[in-house]
PDB file of N, CA and C in Angstrom:
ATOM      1  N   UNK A   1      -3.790   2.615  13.537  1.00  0.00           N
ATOM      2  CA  UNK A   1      -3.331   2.059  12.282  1.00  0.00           C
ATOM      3  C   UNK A   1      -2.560   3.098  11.477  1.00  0.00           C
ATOM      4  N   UNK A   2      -2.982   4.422  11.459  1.00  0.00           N
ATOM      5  CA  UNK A   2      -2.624   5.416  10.932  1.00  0.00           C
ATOM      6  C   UNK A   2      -0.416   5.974  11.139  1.00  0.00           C
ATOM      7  N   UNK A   3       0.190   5.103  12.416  1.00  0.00           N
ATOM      8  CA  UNK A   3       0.923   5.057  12.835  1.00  0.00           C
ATOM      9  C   UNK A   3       1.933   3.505  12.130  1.00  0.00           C
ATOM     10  N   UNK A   4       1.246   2.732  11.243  1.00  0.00           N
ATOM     11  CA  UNK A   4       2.266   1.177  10.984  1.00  0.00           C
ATOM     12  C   UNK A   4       2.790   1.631   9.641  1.00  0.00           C
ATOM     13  N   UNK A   5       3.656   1.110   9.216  1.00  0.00           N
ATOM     14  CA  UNK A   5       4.745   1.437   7.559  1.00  0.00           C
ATOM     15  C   UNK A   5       3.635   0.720   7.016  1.00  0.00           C
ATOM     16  N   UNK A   6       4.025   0.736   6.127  1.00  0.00           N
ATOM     17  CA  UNK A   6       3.335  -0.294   4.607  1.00  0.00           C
ATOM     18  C   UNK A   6       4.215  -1.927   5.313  1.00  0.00           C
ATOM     19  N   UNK A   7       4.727  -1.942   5.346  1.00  0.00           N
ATOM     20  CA  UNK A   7       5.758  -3.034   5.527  1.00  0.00           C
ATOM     21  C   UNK A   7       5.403  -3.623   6.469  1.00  0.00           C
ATOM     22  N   UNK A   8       4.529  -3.044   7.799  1.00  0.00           N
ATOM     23  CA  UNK A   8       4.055  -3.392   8.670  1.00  0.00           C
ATOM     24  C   UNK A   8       2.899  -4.122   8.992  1.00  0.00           C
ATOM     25  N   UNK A   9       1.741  -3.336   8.113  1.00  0.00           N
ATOM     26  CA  UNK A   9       0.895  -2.997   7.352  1.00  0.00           C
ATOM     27  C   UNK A   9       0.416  -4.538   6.372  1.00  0.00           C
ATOM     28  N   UNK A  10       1.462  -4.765   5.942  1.00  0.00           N
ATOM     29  CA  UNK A  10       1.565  -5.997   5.100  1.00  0.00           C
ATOM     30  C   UNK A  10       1.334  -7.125   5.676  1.00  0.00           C
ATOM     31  N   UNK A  11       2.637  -6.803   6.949  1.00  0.00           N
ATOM     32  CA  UNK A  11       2.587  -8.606   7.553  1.00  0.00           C
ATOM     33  C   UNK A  11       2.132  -8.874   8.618  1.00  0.00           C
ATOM     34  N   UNK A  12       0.993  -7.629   8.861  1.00  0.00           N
ATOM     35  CA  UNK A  12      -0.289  -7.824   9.794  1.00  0.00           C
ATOM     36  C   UNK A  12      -1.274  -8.279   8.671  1.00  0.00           C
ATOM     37  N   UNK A  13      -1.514  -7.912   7.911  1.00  0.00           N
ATOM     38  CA  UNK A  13      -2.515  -8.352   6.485  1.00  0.00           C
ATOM     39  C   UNK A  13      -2.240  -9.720   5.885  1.00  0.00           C
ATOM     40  N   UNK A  14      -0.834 -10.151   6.303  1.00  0.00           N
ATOM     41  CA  UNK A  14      -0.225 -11.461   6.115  1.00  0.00           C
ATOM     42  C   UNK A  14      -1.085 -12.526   6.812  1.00  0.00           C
ATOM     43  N   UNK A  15      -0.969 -11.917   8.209  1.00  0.00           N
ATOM     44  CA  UNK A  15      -1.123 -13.021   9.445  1.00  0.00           C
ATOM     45  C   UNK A  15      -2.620 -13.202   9.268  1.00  0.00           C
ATOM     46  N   UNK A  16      -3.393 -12.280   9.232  1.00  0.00           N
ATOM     47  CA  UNK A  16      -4.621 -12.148   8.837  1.00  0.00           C
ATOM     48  C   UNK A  16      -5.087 -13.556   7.933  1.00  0.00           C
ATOM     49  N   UNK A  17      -4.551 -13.297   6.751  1.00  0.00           N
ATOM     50  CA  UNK A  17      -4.786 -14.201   5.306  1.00  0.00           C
ATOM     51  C   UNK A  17      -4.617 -15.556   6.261  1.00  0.00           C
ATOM     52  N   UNK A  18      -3.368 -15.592   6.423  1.00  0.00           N
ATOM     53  CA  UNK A  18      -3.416 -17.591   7.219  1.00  0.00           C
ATOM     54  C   UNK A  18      -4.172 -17.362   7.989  1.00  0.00           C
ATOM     55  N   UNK A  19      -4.432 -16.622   8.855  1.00  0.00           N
ATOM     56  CA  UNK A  19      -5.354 -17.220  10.067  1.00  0.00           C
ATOM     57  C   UNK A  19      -7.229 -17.578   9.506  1.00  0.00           C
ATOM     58  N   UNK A  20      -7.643 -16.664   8.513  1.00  0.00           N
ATOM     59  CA  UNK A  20      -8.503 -16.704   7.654  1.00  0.00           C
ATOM     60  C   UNK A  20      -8.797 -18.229   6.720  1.00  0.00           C
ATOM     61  N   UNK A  21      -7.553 -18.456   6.517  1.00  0.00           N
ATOM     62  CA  UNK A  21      -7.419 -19.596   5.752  1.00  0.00           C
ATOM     63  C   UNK A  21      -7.353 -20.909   6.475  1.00  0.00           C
ATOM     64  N   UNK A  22      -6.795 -20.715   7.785  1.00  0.00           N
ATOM     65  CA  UNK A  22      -7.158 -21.802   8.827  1.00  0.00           C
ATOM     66  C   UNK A  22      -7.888 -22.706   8.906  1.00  0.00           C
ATOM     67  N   UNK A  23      -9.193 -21.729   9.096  1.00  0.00           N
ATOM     68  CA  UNK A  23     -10.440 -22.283   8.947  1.00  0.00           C
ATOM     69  C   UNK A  23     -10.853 -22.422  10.326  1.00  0.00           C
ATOM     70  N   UNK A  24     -10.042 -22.013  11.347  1.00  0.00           N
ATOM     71  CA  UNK A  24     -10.388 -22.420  12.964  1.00  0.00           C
ATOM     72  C   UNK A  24     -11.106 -21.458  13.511  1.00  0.00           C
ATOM     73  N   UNK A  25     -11.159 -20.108  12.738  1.00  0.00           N
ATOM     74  CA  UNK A  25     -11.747 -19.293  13.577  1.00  0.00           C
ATOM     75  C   UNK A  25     -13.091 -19.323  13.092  1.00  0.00           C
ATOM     76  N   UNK A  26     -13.998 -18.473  14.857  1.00  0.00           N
ATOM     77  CA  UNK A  26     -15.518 -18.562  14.921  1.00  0.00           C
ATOM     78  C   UNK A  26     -15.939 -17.638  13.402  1.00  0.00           C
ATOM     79  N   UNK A  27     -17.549 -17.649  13.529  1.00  0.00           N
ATOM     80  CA  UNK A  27     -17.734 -17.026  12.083  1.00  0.00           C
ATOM     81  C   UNK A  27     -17.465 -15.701  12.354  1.00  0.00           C
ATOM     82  N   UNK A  28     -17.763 -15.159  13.727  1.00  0.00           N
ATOM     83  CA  UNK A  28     -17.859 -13.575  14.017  1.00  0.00           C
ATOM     84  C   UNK A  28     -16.292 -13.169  14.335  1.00  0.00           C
ATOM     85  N   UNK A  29     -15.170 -14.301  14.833  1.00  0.00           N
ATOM     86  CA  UNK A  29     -13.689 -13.781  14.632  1.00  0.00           C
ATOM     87  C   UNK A  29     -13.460 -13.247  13.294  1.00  0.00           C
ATOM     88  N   UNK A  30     -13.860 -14.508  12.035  1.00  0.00           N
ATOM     89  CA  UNK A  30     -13.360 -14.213  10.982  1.00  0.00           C
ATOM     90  C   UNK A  30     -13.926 -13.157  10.402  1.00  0.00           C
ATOM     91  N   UNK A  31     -15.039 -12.963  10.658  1.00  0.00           N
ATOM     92  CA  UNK A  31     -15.618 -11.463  10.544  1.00  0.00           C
ATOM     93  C   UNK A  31     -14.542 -10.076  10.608  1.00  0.00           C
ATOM     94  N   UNK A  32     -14.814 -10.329  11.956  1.00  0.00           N
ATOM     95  CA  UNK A  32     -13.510  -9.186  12.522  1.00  0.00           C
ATOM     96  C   UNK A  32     -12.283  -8.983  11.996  1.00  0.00           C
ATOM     97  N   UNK A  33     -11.546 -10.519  11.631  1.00  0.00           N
ATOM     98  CA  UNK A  33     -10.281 -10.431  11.192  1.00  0.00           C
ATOM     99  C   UNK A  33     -10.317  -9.976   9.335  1.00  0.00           C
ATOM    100  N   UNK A  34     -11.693 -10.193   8.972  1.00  0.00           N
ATOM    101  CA  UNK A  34     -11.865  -9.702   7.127  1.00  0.00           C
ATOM    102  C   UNK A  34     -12.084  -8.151   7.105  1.00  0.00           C
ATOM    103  N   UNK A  35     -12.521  -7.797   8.568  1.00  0.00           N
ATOM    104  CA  UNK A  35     -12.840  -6.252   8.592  1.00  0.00           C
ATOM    105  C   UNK A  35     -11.246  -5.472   8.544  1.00  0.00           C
ATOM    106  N   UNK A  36     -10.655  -5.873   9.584  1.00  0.00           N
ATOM    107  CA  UNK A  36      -9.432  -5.476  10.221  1.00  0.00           C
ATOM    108  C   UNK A  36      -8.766  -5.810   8.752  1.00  0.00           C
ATOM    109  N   UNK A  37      -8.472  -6.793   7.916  1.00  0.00           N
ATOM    110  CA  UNK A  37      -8.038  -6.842   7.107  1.00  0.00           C
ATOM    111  C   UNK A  37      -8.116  -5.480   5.691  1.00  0.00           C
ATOM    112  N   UNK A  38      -9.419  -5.952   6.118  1.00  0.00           N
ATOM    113  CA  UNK A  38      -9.840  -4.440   4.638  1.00  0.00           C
ATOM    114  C   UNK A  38      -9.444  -3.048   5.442  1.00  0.00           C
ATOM    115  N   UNK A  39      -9.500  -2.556   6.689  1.00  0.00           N
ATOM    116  CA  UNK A  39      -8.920  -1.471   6.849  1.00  0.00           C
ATOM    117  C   UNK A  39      -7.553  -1.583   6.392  1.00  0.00           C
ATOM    118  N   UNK A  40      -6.731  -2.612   6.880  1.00  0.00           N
ATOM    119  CA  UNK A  40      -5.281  -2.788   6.306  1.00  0.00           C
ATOM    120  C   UNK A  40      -5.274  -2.701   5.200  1.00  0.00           C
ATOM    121  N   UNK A  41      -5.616  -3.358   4.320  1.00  0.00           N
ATOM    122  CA  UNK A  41      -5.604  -3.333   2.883  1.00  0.00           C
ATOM    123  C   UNK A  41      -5.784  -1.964   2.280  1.00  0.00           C
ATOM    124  N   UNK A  42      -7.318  -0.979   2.985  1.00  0.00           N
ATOM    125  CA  UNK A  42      -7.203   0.630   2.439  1.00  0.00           C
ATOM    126  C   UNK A  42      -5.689   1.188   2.894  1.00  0.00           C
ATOM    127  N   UNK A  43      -5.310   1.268   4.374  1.00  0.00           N
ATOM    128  CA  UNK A  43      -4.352   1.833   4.640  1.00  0.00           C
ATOM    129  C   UNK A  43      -3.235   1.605   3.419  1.00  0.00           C
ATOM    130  N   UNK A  44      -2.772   0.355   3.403  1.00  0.00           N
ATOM    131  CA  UNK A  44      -1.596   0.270   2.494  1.00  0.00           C
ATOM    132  C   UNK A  44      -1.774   0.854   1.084  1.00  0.00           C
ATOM    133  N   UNK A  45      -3.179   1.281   0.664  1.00  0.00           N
ATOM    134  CA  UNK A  45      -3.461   1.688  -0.609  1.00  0.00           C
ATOM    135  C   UNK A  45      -3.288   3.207  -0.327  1.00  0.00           C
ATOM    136  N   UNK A  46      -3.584   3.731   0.274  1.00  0.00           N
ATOM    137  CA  UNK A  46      -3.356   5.093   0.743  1.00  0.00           C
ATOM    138  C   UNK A  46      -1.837   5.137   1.230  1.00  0.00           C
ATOM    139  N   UNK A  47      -1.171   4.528   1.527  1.00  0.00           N
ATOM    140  CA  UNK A  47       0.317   5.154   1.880  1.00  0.00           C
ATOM    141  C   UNK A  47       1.323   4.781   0.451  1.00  0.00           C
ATOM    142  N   UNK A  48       0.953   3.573  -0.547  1.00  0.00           N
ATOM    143  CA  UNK A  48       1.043   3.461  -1.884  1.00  0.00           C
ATOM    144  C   UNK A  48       0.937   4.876  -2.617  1.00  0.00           C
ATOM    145  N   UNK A  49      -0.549   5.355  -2.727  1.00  0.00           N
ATOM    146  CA  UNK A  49      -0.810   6.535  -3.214  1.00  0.00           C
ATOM    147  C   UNK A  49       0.039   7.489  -2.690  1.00  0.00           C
ATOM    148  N   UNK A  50      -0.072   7.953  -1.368  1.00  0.00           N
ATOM    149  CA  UNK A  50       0.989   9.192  -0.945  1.00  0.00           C
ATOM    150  C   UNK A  50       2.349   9.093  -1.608  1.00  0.00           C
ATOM    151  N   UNK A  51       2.899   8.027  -1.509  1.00  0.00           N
ATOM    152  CA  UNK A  51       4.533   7.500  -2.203  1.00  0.00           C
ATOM    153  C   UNK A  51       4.515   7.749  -3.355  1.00  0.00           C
ATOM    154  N   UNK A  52       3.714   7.639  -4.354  1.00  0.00           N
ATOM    155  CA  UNK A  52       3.592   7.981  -5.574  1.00  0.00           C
ATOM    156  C   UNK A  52       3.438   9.086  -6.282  1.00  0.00           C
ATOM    157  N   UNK A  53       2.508   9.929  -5.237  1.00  0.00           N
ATOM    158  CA  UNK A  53       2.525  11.468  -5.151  1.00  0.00           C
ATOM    159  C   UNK A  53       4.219  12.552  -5.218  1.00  0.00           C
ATOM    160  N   UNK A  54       4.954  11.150  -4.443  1.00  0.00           N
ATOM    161  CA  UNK A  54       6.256  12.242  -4.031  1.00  0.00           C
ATOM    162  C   UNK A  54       7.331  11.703  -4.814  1.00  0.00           C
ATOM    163  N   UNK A  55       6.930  10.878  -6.029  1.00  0.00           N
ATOM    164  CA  UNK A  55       8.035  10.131  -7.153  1.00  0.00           C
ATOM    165  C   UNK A  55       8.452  11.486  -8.027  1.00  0.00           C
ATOM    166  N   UNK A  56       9.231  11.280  -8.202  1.00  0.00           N
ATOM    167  CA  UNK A  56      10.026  12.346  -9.280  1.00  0.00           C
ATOM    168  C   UNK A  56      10.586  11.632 -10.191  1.00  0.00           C
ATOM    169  N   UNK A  57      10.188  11.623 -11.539  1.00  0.00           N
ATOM    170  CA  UNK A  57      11.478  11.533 -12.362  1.00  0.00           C
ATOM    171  C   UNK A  57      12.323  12.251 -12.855  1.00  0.00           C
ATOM    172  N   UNK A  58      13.536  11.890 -12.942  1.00  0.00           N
ATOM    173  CA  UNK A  58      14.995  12.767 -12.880  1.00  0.00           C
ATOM    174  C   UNK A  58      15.259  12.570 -14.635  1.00  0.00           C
ATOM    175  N   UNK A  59      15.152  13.628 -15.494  1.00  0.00           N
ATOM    176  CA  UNK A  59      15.204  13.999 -16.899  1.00  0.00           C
ATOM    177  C   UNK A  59      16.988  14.284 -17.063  1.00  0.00           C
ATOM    178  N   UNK A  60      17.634  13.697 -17.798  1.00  0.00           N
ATOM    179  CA  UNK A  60      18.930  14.091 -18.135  1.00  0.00           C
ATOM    180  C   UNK A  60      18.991  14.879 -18.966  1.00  0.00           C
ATOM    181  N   UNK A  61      19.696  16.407 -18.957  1.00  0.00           N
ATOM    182  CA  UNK A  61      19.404  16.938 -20.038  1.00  0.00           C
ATOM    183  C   UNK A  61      21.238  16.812 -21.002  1.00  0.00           C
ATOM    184  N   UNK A  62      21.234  17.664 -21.752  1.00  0.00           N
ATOM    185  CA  UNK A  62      22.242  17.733 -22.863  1.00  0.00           C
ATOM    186  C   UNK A  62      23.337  17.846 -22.252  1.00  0.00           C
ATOM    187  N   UNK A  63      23.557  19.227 -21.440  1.00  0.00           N
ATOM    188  CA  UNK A  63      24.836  19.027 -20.488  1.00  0.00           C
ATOM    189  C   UNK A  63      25.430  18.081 -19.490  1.00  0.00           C
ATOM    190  N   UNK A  64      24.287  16.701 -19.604  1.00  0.00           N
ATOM    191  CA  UNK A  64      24.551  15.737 -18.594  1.00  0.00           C
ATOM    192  C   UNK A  64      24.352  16.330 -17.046  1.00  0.00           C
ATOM    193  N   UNK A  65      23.531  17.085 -17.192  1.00  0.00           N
ATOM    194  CA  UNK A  65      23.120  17.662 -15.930  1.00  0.00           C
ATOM    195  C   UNK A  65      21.458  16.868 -15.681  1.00  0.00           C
ATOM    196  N   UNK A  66      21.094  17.028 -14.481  1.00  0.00           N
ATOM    197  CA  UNK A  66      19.545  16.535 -14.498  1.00  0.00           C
ATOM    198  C   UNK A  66      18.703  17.763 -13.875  1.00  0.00           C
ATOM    199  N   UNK A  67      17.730  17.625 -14.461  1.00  0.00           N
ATOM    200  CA  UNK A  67      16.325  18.511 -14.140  1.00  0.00           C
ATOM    201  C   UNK A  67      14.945  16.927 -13.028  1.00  0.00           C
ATOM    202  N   UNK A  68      14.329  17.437 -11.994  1.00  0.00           N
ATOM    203  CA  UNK A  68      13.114  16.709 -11.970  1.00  0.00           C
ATOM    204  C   UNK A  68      12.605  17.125 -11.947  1.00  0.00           C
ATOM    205  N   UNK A  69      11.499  16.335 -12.217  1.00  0.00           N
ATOM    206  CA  UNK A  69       9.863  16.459 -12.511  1.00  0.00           C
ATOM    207  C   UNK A  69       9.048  15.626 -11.733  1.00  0.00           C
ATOM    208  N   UNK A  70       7.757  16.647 -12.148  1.00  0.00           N
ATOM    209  CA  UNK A  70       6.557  15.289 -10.872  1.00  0.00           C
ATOM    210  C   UNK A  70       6.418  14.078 -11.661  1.00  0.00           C
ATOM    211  N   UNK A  71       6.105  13.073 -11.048  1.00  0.00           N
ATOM    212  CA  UNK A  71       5.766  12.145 -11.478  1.00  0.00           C
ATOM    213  C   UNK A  71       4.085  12.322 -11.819  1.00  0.00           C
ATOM    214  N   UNK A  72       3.754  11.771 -12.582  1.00  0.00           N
ATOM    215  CA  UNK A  72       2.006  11.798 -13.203  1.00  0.00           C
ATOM    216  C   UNK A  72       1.807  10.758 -13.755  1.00  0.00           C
ATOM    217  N   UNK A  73       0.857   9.986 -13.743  1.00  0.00           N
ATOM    218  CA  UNK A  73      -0.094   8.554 -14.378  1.00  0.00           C
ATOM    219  C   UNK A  73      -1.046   9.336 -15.458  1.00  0.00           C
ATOM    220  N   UNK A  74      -0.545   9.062 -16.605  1.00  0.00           N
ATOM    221  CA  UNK A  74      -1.468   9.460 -17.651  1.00  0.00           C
ATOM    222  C   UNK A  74      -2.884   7.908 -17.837  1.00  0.00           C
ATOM    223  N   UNK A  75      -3.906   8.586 -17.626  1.00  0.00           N
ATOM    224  CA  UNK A  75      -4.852   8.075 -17.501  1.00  0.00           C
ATOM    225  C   UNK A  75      -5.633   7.561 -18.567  1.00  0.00           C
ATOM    226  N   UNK A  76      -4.762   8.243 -19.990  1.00  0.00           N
ATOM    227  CA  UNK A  76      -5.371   8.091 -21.324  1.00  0.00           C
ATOM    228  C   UNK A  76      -5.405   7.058 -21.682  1.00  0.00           C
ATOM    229  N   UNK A  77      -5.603   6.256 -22.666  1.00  0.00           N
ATOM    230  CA  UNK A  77      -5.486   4.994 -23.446  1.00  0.00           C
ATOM    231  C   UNK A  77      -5.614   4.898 -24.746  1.00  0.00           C
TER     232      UNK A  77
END
């Protein structure tokens, strides 16, 4: 799993959801397929997070030149 995009990732987590929603599968498939799902679901949350880690925002300064910076989630409220 450690090897699929987010994108990939997704519309295996896609197929999942309908087949779930079916209603055809045994209780111990759908088991499997809610497990397999929630690993998908962490994965895509973890390659979300990494992507976010490597955001920069680009600051314009006075000379119309740009400076970046890390990106950070202020957590305050």
């Amino acid at each position: 799993m450690k090897n699929l995009s987010y994108e990939e990732s997704i519309k295996e987590l896609e197929q999942i959801v309908k087949e779930l929603e079916n209603g055809e599968l045994t209780l111990d498939d759908s088991i499997k397929k809610f497990e397999k799902g929630m690993e998908l679901s962490k994965h895509c949350s973890e390659l979300l997070e990494n992507a976010e880690k490597k955001i920069t925002l680009l600051i314009e300064k006075d000379d119309n030149s740009f400076d970046e910076e890390n990106f950070e989630i202020s957590t305050e409220e």
